[in-house]
C-alpha atoms as a PDB file:
ATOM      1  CA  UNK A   1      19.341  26.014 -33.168  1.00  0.00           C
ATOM      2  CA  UNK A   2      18.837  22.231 -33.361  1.00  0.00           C
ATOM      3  CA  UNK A   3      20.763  21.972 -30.071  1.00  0.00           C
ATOM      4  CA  UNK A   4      19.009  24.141 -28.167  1.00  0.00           C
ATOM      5  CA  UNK A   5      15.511  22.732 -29.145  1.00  0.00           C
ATOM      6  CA  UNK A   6      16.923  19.327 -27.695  1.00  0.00           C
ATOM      7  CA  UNK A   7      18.296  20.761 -24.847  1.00  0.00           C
ATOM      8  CA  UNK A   8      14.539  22.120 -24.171  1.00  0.00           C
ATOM      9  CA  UNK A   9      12.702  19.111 -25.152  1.00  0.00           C
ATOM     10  CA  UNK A  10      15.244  16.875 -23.399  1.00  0.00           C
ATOM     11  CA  UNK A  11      14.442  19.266 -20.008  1.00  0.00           C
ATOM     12  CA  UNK A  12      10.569  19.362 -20.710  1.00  0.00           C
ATOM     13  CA  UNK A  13      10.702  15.952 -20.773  1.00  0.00           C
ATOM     14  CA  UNK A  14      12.997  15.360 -17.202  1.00  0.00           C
ATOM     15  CA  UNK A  15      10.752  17.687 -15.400  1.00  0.00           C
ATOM     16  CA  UNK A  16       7.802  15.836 -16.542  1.00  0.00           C
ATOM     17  CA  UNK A  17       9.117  12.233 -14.921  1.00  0.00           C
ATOM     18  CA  UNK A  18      10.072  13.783 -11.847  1.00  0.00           C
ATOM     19  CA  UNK A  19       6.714  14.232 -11.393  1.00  0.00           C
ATOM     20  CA  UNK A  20       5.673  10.975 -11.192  1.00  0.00           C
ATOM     21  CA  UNK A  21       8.002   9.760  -9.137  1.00  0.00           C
ATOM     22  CA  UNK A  22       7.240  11.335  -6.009  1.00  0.00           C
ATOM     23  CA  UNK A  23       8.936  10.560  -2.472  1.00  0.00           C
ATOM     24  CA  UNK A  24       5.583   9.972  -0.752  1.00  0.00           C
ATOM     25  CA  UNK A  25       5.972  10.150   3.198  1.00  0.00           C
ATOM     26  CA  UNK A  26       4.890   6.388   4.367  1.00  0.00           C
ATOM     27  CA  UNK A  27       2.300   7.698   7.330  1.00  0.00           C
ATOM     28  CA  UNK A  28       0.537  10.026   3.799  1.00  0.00           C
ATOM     29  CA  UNK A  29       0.350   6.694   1.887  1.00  0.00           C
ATOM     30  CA  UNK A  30      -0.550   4.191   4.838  1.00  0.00           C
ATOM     31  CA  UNK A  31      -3.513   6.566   5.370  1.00  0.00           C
ATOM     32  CA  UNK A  32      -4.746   7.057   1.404  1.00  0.00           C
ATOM     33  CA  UNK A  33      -4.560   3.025   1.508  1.00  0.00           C
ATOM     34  CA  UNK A  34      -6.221   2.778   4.481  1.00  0.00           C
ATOM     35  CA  UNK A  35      -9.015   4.802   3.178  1.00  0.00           C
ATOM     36  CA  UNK A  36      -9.243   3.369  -0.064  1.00  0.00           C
ATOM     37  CA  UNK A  37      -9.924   0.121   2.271  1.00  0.00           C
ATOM     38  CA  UNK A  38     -12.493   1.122   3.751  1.00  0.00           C
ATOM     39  CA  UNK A  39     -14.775   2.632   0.910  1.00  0.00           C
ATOM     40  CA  UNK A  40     -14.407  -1.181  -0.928  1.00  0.00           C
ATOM     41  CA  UNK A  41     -15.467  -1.927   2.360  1.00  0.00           C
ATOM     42  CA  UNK A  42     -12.648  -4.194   3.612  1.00  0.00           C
ATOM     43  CA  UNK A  43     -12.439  -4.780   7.236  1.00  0.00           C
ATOM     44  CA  UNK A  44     -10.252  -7.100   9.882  1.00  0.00           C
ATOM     45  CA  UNK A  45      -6.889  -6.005   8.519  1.00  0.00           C
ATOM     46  CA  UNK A  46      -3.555  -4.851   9.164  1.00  0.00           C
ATOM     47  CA  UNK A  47      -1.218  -1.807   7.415  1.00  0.00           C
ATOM     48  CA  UNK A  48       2.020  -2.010   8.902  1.00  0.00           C
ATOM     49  CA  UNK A  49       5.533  -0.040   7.807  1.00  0.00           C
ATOM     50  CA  UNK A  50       8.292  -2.400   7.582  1.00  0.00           C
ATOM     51  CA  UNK A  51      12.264  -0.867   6.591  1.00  0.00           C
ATOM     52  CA  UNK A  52      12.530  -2.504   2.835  1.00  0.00           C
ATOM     53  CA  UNK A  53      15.636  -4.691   4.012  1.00  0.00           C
ATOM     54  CA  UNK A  54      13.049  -6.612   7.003  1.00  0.00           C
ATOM     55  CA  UNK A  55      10.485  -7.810   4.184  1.00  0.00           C
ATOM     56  CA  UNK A  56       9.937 -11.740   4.136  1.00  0.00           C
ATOM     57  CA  UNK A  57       6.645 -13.408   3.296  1.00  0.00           C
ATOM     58  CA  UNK A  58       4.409 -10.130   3.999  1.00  0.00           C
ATOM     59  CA  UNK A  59       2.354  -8.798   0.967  1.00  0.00           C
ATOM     60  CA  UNK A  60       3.654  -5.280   0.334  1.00  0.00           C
ATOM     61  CA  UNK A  61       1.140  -2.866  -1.286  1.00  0.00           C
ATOM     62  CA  UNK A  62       2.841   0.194  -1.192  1.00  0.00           C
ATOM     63  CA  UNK A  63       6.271   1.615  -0.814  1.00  0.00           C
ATOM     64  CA  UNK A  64       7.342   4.989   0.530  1.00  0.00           C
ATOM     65  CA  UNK A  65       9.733   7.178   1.842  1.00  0.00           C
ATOM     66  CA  UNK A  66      11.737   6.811  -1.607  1.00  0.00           C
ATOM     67  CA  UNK A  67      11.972   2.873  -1.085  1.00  0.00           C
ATOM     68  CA  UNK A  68      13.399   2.649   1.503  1.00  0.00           C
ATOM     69  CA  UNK A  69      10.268   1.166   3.648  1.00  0.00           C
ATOM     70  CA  UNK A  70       7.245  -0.990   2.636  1.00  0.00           C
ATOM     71  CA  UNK A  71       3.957  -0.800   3.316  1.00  0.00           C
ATOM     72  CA  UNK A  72       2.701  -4.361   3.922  1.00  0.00           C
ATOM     73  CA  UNK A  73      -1.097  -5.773   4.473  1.00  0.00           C
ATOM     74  CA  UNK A  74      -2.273  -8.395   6.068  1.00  0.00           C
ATOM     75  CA  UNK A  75      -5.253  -9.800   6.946  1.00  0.00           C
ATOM     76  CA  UNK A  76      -6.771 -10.413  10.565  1.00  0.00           C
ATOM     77  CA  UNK A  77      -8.406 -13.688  11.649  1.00  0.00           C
ATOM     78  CA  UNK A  78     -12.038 -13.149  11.807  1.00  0.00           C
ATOM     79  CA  UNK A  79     -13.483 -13.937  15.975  1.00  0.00           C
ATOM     80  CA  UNK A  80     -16.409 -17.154  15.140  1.00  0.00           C
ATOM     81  CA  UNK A  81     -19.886 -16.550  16.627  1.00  0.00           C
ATOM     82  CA  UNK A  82     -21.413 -19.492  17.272  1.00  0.00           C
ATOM     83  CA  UNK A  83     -24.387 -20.079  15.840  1.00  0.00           C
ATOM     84  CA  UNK A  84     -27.409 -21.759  16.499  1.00  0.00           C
ATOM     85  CA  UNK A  85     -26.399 -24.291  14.043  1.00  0.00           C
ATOM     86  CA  UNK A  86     -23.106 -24.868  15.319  1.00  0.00           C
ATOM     87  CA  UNK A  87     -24.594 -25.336  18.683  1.00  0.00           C
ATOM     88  CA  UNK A  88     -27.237 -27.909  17.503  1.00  0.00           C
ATOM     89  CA  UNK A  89     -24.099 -29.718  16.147  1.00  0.00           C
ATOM     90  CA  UNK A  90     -22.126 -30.213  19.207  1.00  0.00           C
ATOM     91  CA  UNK A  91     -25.194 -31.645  21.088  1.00  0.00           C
ATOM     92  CA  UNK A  92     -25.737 -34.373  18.134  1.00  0.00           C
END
């Protein structure tokens, strides 16, 4: 009897994990990070998918298709506008 209340527990508890470790398709999880982005009300960056093996200096926030690819953020230079300030300071 003790055996097969481990072997029950023991499966309970397996089913449970593989739960939480989802394979997550990368486009799904590129576009739940994008969105969460936006609502904090980040702007001027970049989501790319990069293969796990190509990853260098980029700043990976996500991975996805069981590891095997990253998802990897970066963020955009901002254009300048001059101002009038700026202007004032180039005629000085």
């Amino acid at each position: 009897m003790k055996r097969v209340t481990c072997v029950l527990v023991a499966a309970a508890f397996l089913s449970c994990v593989t739960g939480f470790a989802q394979i997550k398709p990368c486009e799904e999880l590129k576009t739940e990070i994008d969105g969460k982005l936006k609502e904090k009300g980040v702007t001027n960056y970049t989501l790319e998918i990069v293969p796990a093996d190509q990853i260098k200096d980029q700043k990976v926030i996500g991975s996805c298709d069981g590891g095997k690819s990253k998802i990897t953020y970066s963020k955009e230079a901002k254009e300048v506008k001059e101002t009038k300030e700026t202007k004032d300071k180039e005629k000085k």
